[in-house]
Protein backbone atom coordinates (compact mmCIF):
# COMPACT_ATOMS: atom_id res chain seq x y z
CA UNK A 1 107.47 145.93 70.02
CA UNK A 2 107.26 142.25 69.71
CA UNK A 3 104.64 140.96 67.43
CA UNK A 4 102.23 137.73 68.70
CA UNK A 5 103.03 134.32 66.65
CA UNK A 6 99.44 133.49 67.61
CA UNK A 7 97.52 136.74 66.34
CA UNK A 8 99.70 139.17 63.67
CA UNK A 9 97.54 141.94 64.73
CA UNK A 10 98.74 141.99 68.26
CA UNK A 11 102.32 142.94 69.31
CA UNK A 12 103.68 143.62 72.82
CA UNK A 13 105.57 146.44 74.93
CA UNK A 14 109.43 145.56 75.63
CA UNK A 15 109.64 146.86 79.25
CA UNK A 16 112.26 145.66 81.06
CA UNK A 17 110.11 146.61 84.26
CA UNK A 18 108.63 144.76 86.67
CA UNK A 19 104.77 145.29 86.08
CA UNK A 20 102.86 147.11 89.25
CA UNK A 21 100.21 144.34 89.05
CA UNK A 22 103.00 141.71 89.53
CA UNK A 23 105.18 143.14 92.46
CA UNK A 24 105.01 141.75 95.66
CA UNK A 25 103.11 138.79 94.62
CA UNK A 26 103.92 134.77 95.44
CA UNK A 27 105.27 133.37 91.82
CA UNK A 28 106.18 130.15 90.93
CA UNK A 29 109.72 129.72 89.60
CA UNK A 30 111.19 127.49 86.56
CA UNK A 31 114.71 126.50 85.45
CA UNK A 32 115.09 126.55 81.51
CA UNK A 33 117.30 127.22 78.91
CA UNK A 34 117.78 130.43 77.17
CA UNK A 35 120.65 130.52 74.17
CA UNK A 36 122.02 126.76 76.14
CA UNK A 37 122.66 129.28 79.62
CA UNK A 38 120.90 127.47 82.29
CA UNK A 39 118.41 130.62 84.07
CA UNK A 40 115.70 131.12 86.52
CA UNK A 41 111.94 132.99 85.22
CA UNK A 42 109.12 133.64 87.04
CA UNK A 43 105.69 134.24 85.59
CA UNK A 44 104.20 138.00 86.05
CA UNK A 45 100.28 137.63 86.51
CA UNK A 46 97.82 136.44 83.67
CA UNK A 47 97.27 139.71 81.50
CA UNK A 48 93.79 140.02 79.68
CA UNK A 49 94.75 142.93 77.51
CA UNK A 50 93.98 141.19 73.99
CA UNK A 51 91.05 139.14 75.51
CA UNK A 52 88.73 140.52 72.89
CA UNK A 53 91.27 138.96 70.28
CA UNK A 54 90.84 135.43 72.55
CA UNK A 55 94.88 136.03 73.32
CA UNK A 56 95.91 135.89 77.28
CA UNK A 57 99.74 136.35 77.76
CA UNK A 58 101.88 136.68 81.15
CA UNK A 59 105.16 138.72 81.38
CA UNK A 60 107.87 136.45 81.62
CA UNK A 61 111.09 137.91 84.06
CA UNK A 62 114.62 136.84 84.31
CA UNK A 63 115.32 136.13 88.15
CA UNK A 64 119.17 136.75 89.36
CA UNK A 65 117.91 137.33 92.88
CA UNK A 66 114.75 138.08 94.76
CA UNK A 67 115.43 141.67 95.73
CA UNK A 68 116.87 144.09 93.05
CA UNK A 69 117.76 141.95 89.72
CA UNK A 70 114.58 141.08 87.99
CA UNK A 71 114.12 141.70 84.61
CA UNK A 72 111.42 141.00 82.18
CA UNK A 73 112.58 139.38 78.94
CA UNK A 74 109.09 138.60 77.25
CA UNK A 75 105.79 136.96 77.18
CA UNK A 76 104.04 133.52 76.99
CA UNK A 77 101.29 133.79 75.19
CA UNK A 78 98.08 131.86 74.54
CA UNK A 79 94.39 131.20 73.12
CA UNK A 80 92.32 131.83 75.57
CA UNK A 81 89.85 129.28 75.26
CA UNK A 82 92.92 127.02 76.41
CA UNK A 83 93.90 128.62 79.73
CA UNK A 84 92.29 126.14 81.79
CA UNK A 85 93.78 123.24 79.90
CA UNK A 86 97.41 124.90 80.40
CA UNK A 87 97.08 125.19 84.25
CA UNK A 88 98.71 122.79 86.61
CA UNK A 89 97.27 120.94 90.19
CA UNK A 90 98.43 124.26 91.88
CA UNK A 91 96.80 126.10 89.51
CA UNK A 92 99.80 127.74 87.92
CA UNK A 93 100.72 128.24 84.11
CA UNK A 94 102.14 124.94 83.23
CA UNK A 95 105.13 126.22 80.48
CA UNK A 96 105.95 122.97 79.38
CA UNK A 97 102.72 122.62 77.70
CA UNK A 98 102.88 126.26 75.85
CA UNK A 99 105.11 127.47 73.20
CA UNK A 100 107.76 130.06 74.02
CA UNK A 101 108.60 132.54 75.78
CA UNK A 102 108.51 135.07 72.99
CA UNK A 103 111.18 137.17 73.96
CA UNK A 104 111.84 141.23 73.43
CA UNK A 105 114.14 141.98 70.54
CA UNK A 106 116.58 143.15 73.51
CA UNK A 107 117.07 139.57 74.70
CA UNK A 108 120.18 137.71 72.79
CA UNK A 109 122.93 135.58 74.11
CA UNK A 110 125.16 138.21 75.13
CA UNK A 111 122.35 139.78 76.72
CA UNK A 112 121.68 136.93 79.14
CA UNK A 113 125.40 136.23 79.46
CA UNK A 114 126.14 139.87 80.45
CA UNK A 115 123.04 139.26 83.12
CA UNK A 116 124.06 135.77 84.36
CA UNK A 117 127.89 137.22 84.51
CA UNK A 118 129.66 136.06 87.89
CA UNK A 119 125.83 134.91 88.92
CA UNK A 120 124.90 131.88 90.81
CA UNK A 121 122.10 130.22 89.80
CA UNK A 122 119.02 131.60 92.13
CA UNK A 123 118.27 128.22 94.06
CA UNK A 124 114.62 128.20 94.66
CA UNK A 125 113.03 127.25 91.71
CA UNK A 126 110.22 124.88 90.24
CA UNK A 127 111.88 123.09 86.84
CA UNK A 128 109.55 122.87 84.03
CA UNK A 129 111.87 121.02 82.20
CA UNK A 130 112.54 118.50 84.33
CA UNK A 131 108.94 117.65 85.11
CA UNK A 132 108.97 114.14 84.65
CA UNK A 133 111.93 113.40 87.20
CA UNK A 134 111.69 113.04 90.36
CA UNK A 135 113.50 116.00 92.49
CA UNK A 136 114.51 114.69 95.97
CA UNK A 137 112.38 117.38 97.38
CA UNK A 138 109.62 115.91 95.97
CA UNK A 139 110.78 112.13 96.85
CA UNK A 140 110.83 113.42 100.77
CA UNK A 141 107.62 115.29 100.72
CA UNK A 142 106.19 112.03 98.98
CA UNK A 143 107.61 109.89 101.76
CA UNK A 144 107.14 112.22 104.67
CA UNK A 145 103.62 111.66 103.48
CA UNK A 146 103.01 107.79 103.47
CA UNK A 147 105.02 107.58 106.96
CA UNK A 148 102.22 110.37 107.96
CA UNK A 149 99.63 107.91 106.70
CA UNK A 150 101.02 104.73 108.48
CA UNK A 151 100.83 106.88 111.91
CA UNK A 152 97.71 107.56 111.57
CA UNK A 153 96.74 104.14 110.86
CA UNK A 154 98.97 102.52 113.80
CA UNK A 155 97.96 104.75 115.95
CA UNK A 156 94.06 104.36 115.06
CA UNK A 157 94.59 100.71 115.55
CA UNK A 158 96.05 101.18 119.40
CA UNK A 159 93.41 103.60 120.29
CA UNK A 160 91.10 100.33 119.31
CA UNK A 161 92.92 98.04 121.72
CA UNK A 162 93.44 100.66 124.58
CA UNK A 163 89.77 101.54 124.33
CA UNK A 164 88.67 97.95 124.49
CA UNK A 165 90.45 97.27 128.04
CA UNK A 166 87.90 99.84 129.87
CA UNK A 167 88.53 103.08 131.18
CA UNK A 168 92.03 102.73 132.43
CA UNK A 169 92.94 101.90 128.13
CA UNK A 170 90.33 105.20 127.25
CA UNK A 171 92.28 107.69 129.88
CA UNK A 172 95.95 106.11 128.08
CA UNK A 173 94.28 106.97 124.82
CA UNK A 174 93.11 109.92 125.42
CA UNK A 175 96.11 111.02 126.94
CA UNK A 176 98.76 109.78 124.09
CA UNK A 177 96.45 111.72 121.44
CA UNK A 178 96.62 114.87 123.60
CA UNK A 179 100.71 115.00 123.46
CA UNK A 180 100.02 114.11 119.63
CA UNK A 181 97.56 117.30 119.12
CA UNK A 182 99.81 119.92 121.32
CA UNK A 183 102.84 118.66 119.59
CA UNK A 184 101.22 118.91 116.59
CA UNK A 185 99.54 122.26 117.45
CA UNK A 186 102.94 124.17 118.91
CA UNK A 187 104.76 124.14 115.53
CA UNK A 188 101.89 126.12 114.28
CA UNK A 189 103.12 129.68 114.11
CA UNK A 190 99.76 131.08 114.98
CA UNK A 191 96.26 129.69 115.75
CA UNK A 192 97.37 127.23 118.07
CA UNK A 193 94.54 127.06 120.21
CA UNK A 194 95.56 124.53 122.71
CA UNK A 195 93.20 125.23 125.18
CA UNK A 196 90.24 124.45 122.54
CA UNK A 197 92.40 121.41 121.79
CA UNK A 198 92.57 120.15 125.14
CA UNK A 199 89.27 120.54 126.20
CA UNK A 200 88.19 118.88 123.08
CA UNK A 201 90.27 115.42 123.92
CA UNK A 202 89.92 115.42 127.19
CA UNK A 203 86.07 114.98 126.62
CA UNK A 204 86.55 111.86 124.43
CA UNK A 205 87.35 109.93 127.36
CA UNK A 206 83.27 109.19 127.43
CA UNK A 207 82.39 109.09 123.83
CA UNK A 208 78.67 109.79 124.71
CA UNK A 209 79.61 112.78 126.64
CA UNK A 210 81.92 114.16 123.85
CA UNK A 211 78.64 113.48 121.41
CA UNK A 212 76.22 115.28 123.88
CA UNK A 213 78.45 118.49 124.22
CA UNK A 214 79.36 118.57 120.58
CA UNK A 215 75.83 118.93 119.94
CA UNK A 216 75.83 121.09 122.67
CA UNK A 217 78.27 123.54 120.52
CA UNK A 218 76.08 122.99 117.63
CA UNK A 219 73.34 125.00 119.41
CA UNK A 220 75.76 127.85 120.08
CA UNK A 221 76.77 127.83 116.47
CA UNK A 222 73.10 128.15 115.20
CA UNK A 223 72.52 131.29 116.98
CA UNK A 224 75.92 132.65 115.97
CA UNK A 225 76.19 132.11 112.97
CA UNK A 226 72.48 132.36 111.66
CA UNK A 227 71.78 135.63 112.78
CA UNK A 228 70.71 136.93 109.55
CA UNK A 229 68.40 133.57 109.05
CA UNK A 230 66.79 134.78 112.28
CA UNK A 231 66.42 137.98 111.54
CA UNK A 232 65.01 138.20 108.07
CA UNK A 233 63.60 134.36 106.98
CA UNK A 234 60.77 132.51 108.08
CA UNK A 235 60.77 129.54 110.04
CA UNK A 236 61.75 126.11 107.55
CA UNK A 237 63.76 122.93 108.22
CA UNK A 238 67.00 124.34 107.69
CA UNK A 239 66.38 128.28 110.03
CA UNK A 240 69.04 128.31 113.13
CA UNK A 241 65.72 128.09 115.47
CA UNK A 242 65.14 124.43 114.15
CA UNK A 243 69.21 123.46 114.49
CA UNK A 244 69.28 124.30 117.75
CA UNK A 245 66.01 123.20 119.17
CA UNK A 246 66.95 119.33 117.34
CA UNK A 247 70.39 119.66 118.78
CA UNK A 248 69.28 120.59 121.97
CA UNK A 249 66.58 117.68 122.30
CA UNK A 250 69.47 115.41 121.41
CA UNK A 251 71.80 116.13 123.73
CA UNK A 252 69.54 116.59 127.02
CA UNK A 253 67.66 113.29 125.88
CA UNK A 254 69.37 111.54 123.42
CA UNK A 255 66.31 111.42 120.94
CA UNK A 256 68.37 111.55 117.39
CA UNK A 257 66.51 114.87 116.36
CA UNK A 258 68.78 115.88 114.51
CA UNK A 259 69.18 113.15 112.10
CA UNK A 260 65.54 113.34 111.99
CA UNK A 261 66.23 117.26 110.92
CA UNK A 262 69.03 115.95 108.39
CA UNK A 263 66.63 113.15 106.91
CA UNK A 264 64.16 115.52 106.49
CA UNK A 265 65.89 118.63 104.39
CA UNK A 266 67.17 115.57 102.10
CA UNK A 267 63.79 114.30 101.14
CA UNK A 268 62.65 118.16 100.47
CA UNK A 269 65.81 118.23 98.29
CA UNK A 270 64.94 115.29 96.61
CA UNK A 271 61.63 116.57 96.11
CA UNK A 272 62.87 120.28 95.18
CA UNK A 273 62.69 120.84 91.34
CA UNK A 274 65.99 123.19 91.58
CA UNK A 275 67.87 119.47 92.69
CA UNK A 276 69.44 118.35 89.35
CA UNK A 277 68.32 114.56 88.91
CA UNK A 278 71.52 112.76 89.26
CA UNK A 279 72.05 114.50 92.30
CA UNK A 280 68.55 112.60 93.91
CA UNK A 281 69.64 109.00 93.98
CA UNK A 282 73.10 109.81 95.97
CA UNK A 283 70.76 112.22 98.59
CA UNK A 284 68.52 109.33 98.82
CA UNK A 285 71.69 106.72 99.84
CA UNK A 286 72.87 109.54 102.44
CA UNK A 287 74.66 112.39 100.41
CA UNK A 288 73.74 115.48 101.68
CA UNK A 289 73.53 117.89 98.72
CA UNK A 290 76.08 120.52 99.62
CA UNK A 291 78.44 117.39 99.53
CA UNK A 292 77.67 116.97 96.20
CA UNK A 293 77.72 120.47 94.82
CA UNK A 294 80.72 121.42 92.81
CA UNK A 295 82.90 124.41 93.93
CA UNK A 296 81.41 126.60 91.44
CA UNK A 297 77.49 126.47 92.27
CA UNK A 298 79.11 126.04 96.11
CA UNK A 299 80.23 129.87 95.45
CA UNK A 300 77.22 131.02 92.95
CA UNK A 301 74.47 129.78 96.02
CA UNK A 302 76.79 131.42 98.61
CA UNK A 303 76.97 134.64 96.74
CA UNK A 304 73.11 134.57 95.72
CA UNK A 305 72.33 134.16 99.87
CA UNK A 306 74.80 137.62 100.74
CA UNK A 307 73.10 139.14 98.10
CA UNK A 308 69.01 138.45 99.15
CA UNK A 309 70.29 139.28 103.19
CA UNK A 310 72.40 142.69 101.73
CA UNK A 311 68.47 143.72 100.05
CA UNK A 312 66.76 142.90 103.29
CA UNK A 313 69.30 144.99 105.55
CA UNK A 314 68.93 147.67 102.97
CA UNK A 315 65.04 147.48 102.49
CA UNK A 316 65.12 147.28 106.79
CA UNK A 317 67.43 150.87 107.02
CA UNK A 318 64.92 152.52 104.01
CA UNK A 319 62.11 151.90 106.13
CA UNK A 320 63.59 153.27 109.40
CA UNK A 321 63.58 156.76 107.43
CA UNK A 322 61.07 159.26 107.73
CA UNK A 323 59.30 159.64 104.31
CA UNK A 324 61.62 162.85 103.77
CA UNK A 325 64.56 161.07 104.55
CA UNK A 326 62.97 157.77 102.06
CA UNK A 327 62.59 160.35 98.83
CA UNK A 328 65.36 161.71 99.35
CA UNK A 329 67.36 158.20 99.24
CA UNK A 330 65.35 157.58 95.82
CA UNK A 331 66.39 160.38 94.26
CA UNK A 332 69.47 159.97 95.42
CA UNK A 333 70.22 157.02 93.90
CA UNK A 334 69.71 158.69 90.24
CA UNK A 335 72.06 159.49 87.80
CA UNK A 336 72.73 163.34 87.36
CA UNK A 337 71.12 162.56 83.83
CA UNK A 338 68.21 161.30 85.09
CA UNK A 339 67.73 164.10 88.05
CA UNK A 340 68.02 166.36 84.97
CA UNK A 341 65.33 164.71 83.30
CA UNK A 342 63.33 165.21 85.54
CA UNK A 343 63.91 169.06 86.22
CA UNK A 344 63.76 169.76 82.73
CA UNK A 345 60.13 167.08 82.53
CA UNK A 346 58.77 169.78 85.52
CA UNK A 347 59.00 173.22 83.27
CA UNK A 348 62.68 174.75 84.30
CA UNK A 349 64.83 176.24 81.67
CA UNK A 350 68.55 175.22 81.06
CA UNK A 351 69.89 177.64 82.76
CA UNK A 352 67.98 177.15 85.93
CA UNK A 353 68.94 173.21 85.68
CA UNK A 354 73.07 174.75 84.87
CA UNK A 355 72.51 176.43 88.49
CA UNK A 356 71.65 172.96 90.25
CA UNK A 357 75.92 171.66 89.93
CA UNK A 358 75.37 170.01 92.93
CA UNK A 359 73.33 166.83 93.47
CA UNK A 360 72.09 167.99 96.76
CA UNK A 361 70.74 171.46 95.49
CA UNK A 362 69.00 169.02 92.53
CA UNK A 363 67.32 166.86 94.91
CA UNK A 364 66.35 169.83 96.95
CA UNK A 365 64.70 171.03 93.90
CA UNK A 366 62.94 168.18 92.64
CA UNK A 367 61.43 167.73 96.37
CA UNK A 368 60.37 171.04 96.24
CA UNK A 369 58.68 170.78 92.81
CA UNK A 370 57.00 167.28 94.24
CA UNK A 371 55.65 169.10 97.16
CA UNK A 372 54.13 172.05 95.03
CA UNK A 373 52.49 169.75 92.21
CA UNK A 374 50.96 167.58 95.70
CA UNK A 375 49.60 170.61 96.89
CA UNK A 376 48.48 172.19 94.23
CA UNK A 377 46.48 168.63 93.71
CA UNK A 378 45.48 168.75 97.53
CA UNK A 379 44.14 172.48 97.17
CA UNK A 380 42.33 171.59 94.02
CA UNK A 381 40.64 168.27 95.95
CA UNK A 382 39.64 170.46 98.63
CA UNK A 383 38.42 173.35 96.83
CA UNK A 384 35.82 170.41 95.37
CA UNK A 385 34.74 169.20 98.52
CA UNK A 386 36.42 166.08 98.23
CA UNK A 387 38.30 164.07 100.79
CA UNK A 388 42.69 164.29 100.43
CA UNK A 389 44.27 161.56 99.50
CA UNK A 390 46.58 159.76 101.66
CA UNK A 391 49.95 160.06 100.55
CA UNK A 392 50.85 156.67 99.29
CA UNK A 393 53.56 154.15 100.85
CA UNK A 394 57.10 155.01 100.04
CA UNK A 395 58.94 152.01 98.89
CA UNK A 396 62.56 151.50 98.06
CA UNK A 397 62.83 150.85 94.06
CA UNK A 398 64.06 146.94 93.92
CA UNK A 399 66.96 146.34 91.60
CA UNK A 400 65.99 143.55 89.46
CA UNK A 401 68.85 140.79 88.68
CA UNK A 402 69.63 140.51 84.82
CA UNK A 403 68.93 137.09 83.67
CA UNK A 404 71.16 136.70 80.57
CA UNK A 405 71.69 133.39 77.57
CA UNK A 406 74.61 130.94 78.28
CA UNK A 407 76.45 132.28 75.81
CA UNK A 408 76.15 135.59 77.25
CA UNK A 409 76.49 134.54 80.76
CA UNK A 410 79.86 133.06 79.62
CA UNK A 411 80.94 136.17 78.64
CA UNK A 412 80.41 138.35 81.19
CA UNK A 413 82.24 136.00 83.51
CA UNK A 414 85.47 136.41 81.80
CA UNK A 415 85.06 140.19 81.85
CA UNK A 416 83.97 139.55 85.50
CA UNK A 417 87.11 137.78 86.02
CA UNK A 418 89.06 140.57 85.22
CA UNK A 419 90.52 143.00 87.79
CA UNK A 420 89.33 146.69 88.08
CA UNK A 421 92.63 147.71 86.71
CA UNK A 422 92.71 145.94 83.69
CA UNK A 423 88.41 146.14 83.12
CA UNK A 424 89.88 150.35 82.96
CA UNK A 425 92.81 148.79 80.84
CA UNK A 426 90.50 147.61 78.32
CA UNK A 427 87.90 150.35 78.67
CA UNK A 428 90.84 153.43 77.62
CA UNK A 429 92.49 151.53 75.17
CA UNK A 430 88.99 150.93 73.46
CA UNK A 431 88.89 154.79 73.35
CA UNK A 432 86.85 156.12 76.67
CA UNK A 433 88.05 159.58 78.56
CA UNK A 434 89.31 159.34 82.12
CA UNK A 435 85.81 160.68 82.68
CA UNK A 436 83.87 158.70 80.89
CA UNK A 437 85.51 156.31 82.81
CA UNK A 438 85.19 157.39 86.55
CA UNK A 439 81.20 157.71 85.21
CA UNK A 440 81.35 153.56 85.32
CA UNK A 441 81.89 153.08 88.87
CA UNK A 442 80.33 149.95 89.71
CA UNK A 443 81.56 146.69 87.82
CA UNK A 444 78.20 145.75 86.10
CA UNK A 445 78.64 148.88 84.54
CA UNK A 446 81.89 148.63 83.84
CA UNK A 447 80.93 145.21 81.84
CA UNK A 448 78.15 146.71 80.30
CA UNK A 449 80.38 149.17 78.66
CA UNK A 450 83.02 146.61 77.50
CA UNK A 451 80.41 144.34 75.85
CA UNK A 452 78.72 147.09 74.14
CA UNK A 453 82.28 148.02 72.53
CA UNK A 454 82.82 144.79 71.56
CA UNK A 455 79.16 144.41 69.87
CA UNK A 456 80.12 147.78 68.02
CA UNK A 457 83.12 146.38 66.44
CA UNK A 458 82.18 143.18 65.28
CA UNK A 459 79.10 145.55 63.73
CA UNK A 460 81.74 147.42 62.18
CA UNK A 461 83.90 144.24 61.22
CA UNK A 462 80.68 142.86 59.22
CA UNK A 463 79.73 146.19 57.65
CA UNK A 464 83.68 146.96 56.41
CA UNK A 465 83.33 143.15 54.88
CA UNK A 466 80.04 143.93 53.52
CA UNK A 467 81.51 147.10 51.86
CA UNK A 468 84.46 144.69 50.40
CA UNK A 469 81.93 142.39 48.70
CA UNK A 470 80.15 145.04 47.05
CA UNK A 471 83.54 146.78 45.51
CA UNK A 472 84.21 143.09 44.15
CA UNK A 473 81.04 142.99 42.69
């Protein structure tokens, strides 16, 4: 075991393995020294093993080739507060800016000399040590770059002068950036789609044409694509119905509708309290807000919207089943614990409810128990002279969405962020059975769990320090 230089309380395996989580995936490669012998590493995924301790680490393997010698030879590790600091543009570990590796006890000169023995240096590599020169790679990607730039430019320019000649100069245009786009389009190995590309240039040859059938498309899109929006919301500025009837009006008659339709969502999103102020001077200038949304609340809106449309489908199928079928999905949807609650709640013994193993032969039971206790209550209405009730509407229990503090909200994220593998990592190592385990199977579950460990031993942290304090005193 190697023991952490950041926490003393945390060491590490020395596997010489590849880890499951890390084969088969893209890594980035670096050049460094180990013992003065020039080698190639690649970095094994981001491991969240010690999160609880705030220490992230990834495996760090010796690369000799790409197939069959690969060898782990330690860790990096780090705080984890820092990881974002410590990534690069690509979003990659950057190792020049963390300490290390730590390698296994294994790992000595002879030990990389004996691996590196009659070796070539594997060539495809990223050098985090030379980060601050200039490879020629780089200098030729940089270059291929501005010359792509100055193309575009000169070739903007002449599609200026051709189009100001008349027609003949639009058809020369037209037809010069049509060899550009299929050139451009056969390298692609896949999703070349030159007959989309053609049509599409050959209609700029009448820019008012190519404006009047793009809008056209835009009607098309609104129906395809907001099928959901049709189907469950009502009618606002922004429902597929509106899109297409503004797009429509603007390309049969060239009335700018839809500007009209743009114009208008901004000024109810500069109205709308959930617009954050700084945000209402740019929409006013001609921002659109989704232009000025970060990634993040991009993502968080997107995954809000599948959410509200996965309810409605669901609430839609629940009430397309008979009410037999509708109780039956309720009870369902209970825990065995809770279906036992129940049983017991209605007068059966123990081992009556031990008889019930199967969910089915619960719900069965429970049904029937609900059908005797409304009959029983019918029979005594009747014998009364009163009137039976109607049975009342079955609806389909709504899962309410936790709100949670910042600080908590923070939390769960990085839990969140975690794979399945490593959430069950966390969960056994903190002392769960594989079917205590297999009981968690939905992630909000599974996070539940891990906070609730972590809550219980900080609890015990304070009350073992408490205990100290009073043996001093």
């Amino acid at each position: 075991m190697v023991l952490s230089k950041i926490n003393d309380e945390i060491s590490y395996q020395e596997l010489k393995t590849i880890d499951e989580n890390d084969k088969g995936r893209d890594v980035t490669m670096f050049q460094i020294n180990l013992y003065k012998i020039p080698v190639v590493i690649a970095l094994g995924d981001i491991k969240y093993t010690f999160i609880e301790q705030n220490v992230l680490f990834s495996p760090v393997y010796l690369v000799i080739d790409d197939s069959n010698k690969i060898y782990q030879v330690g860790v990096y590790e780090f705080p984890s507060q820092q990881l974002e600091n410590l990534k690069d543009e690509d979003g990659d570990l950057d190792i020049s800016l963390i300490d290390g590796p730590l390698l296994h006890s294994f790992v000595d000169k002879p030990y990389v000399e004996k691996c590196m023995k009659n070796e070539v240096l594997f060539p495809d590599y990223d050098s985090g040590d030379d980060e601050d020169e200039e490879t020629e790679e780089l200098t030729k990607a940089k270059e291929a770059n501005i010359a792509k730039k100055s193309f575009k430019v000169a070739n903007s320019m002449t599609d200026g002068i051709l189009r100001g000649i008349g027609v003949a100069g639009a058809v020369v245009s037209v037809a010069k950036n049509l060899a550009i786009k299929l050139y451009e389009r056969s390298q692609k190995t896949r999703n070349q789609n030159l007959a989309a590309t053609i049509k599409d240039e050959v209609m700029k040859i009448s820019p008012p044409i190519s404006s009047k059938l793009s809008k056209a498309g835009k009607v098309g899109n609104a129906f395809e694509w907001g099928k959901k929006e049709i189907e469950f919301d009502e009618m606002s500025l922004k429902h597929p119905y509106v899109t297409a009837a503004t797009n429509t009006v603007a390309a049969l008659t060239g009335l700018p509708l839809d500007r009209a339709q743009g114009m208008a969502i901004d000024a109810a999103d500069i109205a709308s309290d959930e617009t954050e102020t700084w945000m209402k001077p740019l929409i006013a200038l001609g921002w659109p807000k989704w232009q000025l949304m970060s990634e993040e609340d991009t993502k968080k809106e997107r995954e809000e919207k599948k959410d509200r449309f996965k309810d409605l489908e669901q609430d839609k199928k629940f009430q397309e089943l008979n009410p037999t079928e509708q109780r039956r999905s309720i009870l369902k949807k209970l825990s065995k614990k809770e279906q036992i609650d129940i049983l017991w709640n209605s007068g059966l013994s123990k081992t009556e409810i031990k008889k019930l193993s199967k969910e089915a032969d619960r719900i069965d039971k429970i049904m029937g128990l609900q059908d005797k206790k409304q009959f029983d209550k019918d029979m005594e209405a009747i014998s009364r002279g009163e009137d039976i009730e109607e049975a009342p509407k079955i609806e389909r229990p709504k899962k309410e969405k936790k709100q949670y503090k910042p600080a908590m909200e923070k939390r769960r994220k990085v839990l969140k962020d975690l794979s399945k593998a490593e959430q069950v990592d966390f969960l056994w190592n903190n002392g769960l059975s594989k079917t205590e385990i297999r009981g968690l199977n939905t992630e909000e579950s599974r996070i539940d769990k891990m906070i609730e460990l972590q809550n219980k031993k900080r609890k015990l942290l304070i009350h073992s320090q408490n205990d100290l304090i009073l043996i001093h005193k």
